[in-house]
Each structure stands twice: as C-alpha cells, then as structure tokens.
Protein backbone atom coordinates (compact mmCIF):
# COMPACT_ATOMS: atom_id res chain seq x y z
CA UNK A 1 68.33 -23.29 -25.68
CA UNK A 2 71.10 -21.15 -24.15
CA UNK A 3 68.34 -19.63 -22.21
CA UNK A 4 68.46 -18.16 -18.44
CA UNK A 5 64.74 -20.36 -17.93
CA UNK A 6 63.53 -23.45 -19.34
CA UNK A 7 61.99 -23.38 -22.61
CA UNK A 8 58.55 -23.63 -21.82
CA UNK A 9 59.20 -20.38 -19.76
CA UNK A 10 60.23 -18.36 -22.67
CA UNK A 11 58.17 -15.69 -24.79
CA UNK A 12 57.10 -16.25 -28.06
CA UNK A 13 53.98 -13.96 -29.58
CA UNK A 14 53.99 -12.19 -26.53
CA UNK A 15 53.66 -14.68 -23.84
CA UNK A 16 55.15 -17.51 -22.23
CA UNK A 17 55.52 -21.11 -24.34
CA UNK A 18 53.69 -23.20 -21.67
CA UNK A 19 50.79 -19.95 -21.82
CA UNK A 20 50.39 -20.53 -25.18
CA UNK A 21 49.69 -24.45 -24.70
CA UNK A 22 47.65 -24.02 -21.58
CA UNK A 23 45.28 -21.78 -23.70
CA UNK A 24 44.92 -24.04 -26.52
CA UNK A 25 43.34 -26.39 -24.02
CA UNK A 26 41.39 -24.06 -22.09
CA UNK A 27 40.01 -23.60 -25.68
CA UNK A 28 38.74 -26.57 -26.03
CA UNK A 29 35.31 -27.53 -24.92
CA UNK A 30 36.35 -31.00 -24.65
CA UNK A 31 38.30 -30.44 -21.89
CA UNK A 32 37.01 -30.18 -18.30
CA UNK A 33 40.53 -29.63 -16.43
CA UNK A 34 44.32 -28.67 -16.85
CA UNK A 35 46.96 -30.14 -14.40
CA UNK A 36 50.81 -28.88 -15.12
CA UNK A 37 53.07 -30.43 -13.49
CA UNK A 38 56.22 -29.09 -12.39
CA UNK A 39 59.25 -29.28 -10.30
CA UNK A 40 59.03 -28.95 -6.66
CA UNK A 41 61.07 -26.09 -6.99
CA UNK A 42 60.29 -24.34 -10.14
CA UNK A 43 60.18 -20.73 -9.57
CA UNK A 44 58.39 -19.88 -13.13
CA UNK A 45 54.99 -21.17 -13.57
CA UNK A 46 52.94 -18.83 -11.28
CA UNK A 47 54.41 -15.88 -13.04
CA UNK A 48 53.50 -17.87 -16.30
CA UNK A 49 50.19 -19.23 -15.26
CA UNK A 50 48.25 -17.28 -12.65
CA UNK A 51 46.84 -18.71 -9.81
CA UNK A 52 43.44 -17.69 -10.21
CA UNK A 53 42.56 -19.38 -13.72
CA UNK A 54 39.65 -21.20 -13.55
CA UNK A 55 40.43 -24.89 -14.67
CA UNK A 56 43.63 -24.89 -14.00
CA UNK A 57 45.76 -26.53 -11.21
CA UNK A 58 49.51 -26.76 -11.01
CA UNK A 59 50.74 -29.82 -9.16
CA UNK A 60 54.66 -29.37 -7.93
CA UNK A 61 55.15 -33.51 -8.27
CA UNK A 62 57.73 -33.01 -11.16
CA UNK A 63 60.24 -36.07 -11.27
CA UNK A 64 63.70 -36.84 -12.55
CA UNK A 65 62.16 -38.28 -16.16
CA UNK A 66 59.05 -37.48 -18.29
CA UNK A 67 57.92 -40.74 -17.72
CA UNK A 68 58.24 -40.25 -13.38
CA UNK A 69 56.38 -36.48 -13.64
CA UNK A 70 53.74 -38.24 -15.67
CA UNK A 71 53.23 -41.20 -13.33
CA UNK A 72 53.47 -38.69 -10.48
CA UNK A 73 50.63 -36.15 -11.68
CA UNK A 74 48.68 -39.56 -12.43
CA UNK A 75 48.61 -40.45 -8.51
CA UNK A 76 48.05 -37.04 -7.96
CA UNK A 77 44.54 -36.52 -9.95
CA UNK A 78 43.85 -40.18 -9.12
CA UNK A 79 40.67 -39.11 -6.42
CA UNK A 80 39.68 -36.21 -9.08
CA UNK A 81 39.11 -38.51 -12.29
CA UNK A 82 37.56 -41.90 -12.65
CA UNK A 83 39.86 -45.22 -13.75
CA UNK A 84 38.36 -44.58 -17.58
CA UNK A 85 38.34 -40.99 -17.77
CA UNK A 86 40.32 -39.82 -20.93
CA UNK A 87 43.71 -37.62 -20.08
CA UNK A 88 45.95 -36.02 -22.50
CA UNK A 89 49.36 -35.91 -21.68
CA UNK A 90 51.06 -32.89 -23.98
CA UNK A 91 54.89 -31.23 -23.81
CA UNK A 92 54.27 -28.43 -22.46
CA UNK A 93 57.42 -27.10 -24.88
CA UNK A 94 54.67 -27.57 -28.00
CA UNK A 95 52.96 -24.37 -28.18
CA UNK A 96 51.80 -24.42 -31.67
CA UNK A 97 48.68 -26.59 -30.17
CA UNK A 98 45.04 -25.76 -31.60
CA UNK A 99 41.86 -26.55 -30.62
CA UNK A 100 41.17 -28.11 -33.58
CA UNK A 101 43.80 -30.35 -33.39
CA UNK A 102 42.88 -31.48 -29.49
CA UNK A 103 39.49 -31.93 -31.27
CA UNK A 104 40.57 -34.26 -33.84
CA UNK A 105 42.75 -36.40 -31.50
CA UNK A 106 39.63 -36.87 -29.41
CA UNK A 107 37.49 -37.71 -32.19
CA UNK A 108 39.90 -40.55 -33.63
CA UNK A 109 39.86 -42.22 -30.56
CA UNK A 110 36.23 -42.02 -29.38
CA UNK A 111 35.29 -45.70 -28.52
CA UNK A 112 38.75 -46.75 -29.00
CA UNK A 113 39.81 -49.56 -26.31
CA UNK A 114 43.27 -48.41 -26.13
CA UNK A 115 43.92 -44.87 -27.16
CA UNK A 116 45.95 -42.77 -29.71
CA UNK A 117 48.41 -39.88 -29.94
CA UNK A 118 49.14 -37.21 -32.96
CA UNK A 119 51.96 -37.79 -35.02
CA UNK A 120 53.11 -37.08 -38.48
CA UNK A 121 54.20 -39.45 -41.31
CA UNK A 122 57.91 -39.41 -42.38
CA UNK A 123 58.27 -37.39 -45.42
CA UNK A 124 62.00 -37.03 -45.77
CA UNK A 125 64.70 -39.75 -46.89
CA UNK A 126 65.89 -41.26 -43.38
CA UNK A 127 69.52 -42.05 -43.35
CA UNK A 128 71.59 -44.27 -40.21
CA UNK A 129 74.85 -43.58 -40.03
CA UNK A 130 77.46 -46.37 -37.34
CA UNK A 131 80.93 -47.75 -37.74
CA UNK A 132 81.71 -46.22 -40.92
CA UNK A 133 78.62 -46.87 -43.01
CA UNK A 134 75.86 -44.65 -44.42
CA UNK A 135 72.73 -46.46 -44.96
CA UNK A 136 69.55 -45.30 -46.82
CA UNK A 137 65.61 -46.18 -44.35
CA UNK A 138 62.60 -47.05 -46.14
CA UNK A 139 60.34 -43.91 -44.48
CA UNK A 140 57.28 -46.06 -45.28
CA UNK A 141 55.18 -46.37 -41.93
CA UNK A 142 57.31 -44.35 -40.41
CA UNK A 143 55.60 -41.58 -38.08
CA UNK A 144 57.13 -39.25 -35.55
CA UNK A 145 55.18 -38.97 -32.85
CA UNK A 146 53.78 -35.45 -31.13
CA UNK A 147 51.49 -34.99 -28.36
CA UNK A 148 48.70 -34.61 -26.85
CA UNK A 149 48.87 -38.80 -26.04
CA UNK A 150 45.69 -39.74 -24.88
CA UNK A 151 44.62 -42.83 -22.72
CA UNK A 152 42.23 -43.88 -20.05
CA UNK A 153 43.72 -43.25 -16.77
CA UNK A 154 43.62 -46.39 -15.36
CA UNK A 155 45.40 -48.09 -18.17
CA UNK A 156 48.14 -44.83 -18.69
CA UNK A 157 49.16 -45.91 -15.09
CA UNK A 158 49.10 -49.15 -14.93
CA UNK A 159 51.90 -48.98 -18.33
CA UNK A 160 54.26 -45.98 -16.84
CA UNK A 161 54.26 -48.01 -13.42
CA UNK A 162 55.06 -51.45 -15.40
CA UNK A 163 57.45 -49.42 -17.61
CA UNK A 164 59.98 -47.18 -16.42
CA UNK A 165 62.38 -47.21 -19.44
CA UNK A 166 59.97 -45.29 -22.08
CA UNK A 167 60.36 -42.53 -23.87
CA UNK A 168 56.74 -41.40 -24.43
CA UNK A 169 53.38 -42.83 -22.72
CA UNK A 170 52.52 -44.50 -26.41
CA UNK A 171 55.32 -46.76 -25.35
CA UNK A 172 54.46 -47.88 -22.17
CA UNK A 173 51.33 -48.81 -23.63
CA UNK A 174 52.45 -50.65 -25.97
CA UNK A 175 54.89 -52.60 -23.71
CA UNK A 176 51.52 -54.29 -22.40
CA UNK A 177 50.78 -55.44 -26.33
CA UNK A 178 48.37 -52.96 -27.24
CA UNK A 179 48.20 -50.73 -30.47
CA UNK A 180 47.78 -46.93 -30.03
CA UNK A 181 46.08 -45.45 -33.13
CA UNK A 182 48.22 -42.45 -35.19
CA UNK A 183 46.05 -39.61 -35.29
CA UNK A 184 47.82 -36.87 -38.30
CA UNK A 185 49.16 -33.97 -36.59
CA UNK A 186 50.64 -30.63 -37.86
CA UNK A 187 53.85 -29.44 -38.05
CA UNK A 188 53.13 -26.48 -36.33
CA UNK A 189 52.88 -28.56 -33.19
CA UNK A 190 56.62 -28.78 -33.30
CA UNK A 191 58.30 -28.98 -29.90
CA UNK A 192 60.87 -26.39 -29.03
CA UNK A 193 64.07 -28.07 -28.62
CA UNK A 194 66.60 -25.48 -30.51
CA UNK A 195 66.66 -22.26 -30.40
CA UNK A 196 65.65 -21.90 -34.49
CA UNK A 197 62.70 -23.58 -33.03
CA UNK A 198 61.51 -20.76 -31.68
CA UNK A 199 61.07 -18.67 -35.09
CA UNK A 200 59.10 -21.87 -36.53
CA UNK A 201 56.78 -21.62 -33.72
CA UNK A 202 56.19 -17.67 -33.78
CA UNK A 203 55.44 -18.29 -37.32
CA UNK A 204 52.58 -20.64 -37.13
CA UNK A 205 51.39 -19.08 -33.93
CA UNK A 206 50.76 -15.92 -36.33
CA UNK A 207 49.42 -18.11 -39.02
CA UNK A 208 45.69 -19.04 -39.85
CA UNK A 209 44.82 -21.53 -36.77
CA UNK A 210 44.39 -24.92 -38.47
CA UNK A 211 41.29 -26.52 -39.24
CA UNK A 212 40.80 -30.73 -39.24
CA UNK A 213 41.59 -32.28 -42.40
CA UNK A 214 41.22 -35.72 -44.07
CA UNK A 215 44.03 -37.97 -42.37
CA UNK A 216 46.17 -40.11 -43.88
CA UNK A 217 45.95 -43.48 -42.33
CA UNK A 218 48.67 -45.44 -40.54
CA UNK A 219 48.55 -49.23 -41.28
C-alpha cells in the first residue's frame, strides 16, 4: 500500500478502514460482541477504535499468520463464549461490510452443522500461466471467497489447531472433511490489498447500502 500504517489504519470516507468494519458489526443486531485482534505492539487501534465502545474489546494476541491471530483470539474468548456459540471471523482490511450482508451470512447457515462463509462466483475467464504455456480454466464452480467465515467455536479451533498451513478458516475446516456452505457476497466487500483498492471501496461506502438478494447457489 506504500502507506506509513497498515491498511486497515488508513482513512477512507472519513475514518479509519478497520472503523468502518467495526461499525458494520456493531450494526448488526445479531451480534452480541466484537474482539479485534492485534499485534502486541500495534500502536494504531486505540486511536482507531476508542476504548470506551460498548461491545467492543481489543485483544493484543496478534500472531505471525492469519491463521495463529485467529487461533490466538479463539483461546482468548474461550471462558466468554460457549463451545457452539457462532463467531465470525472478518479481514478487518474489508470495509465495504453491511449489515445486511452479516445478516444474510447468518441466515444461510442457521441450523447448519458445519458453517459457511460469503464468497462470490467467478465471473471472468480464468487463465494459468507456467513453463511457457497459457492455459484457458473452466470458471464453473469457481467462487472466491470473502469474509465474515462463520463457525461454531469449538469446531473453528479444533481445525486452525489441527491445521496450521491454511489460508482461510473455511480451509481448516474442511481439512477435517466437512463442507462449508457459499453464502453470495458483494463486491463491495472487496479487501484492500492495492492502493486502487482504496477508490473501489470509497465508492461503495458512498453508495446505496445493499440489501439481501436471491443467491445463486453453489453446488
């Protein structure tokens, strides 16, 4: 990002990235608590987040991979939550997060053993490109995952702690054989990884929130 901060610690619409997500989930009446996890020595958040927000806790556990800062603020909430309390695990680098959209995820995956996670079907031609050749992807199936990614605590830990090479906590679960369900997302919960990024994402944020829609359904 070329940036004197981390991303999540830069302004966009006024206020911090990681402000922006925090408030879509304060937002939501589904939620009962917010734990951000950070570095040990991250010297940002309690300019970006202050202290005295109700529902709100920041836990300085951060480790060296998303997968360790996960596990970490797991163990850390583990005498505040229950084994099969629900927890979404979000970037906090996706700002463009609604309501609605928390709403939706949580909906899909009511009464679901496993869990589920936005994501949003491959619309563009995927080429792979190695040792010379160009080849052409059939796209169909193909979702990219977002976030929030939301399982029961119990079995969220359990996966990170039997997988530590994982990308995302839909992996880990998966590792133990189970099938997350693909809940559509929105492209405006695009994560900020470039700085272009950062128009995108001050363009939905002054855009018409988005409202639930019919999905289309994964196989």
């Amino acid at each position: 990002m070329r940036a004197d901060c981390p991303k999540q610690y830069l302004h966009v619409a006024g206020k911090p990235v990681l402000r922006h997500t925090v408030d879509a989930f304060l937002a939501s009446p589904a939620i009962a608590h917010v734990f951000i996890v950070v570095s040990p020595d991250d010297g940002w958040v309690d300019e970006a987040i202050p202290s005295a927000r109700e529902k709100v806790t920041v836990l300085r556990c951060g480790g060296k991979t998303r997968r360790d800062s996960v596990l970490n603020g797991l163990d850390a909430i583990a005498g505040r939550v229950g084994p099969q309390d629900w927890v979404l695990v979000h970037d906090a680098a996706r700002p463009g997060l609604t309501p609605a959209l928390i709403g939706k995820l949580i909906a899909a995956i009511d009464g679901d053993p496993v869990g589920g996670l936005l994501a949003l079907p491959v619309a563009d031609t995927v080429k792979r490109s190695g040792q010379g050749r160009l080849e052409t992807l059939s796209r169909e199936g193909l979702w990219l995952a977002q976030t929030p990614q939301a399982f029961r605590h119990e079995l969220l830990a359990r996966a990170l702690r039997n997988n530590a090479d994982v990308t995302d906590e839909a992996s880990a679960v998966e590792a133990l054989g189970l099938v997350p369900q693909l809940v559509e997302g929105h492209a405006r919960n695009n994560k900020v990884t470039m700085p272009a990024d950062m128009e995108l994402v001050e363009m939905f944020l002054a855009a018409r929130p988005v409202e639930n829609k019919p999905d289309r359904k994964a196989d």
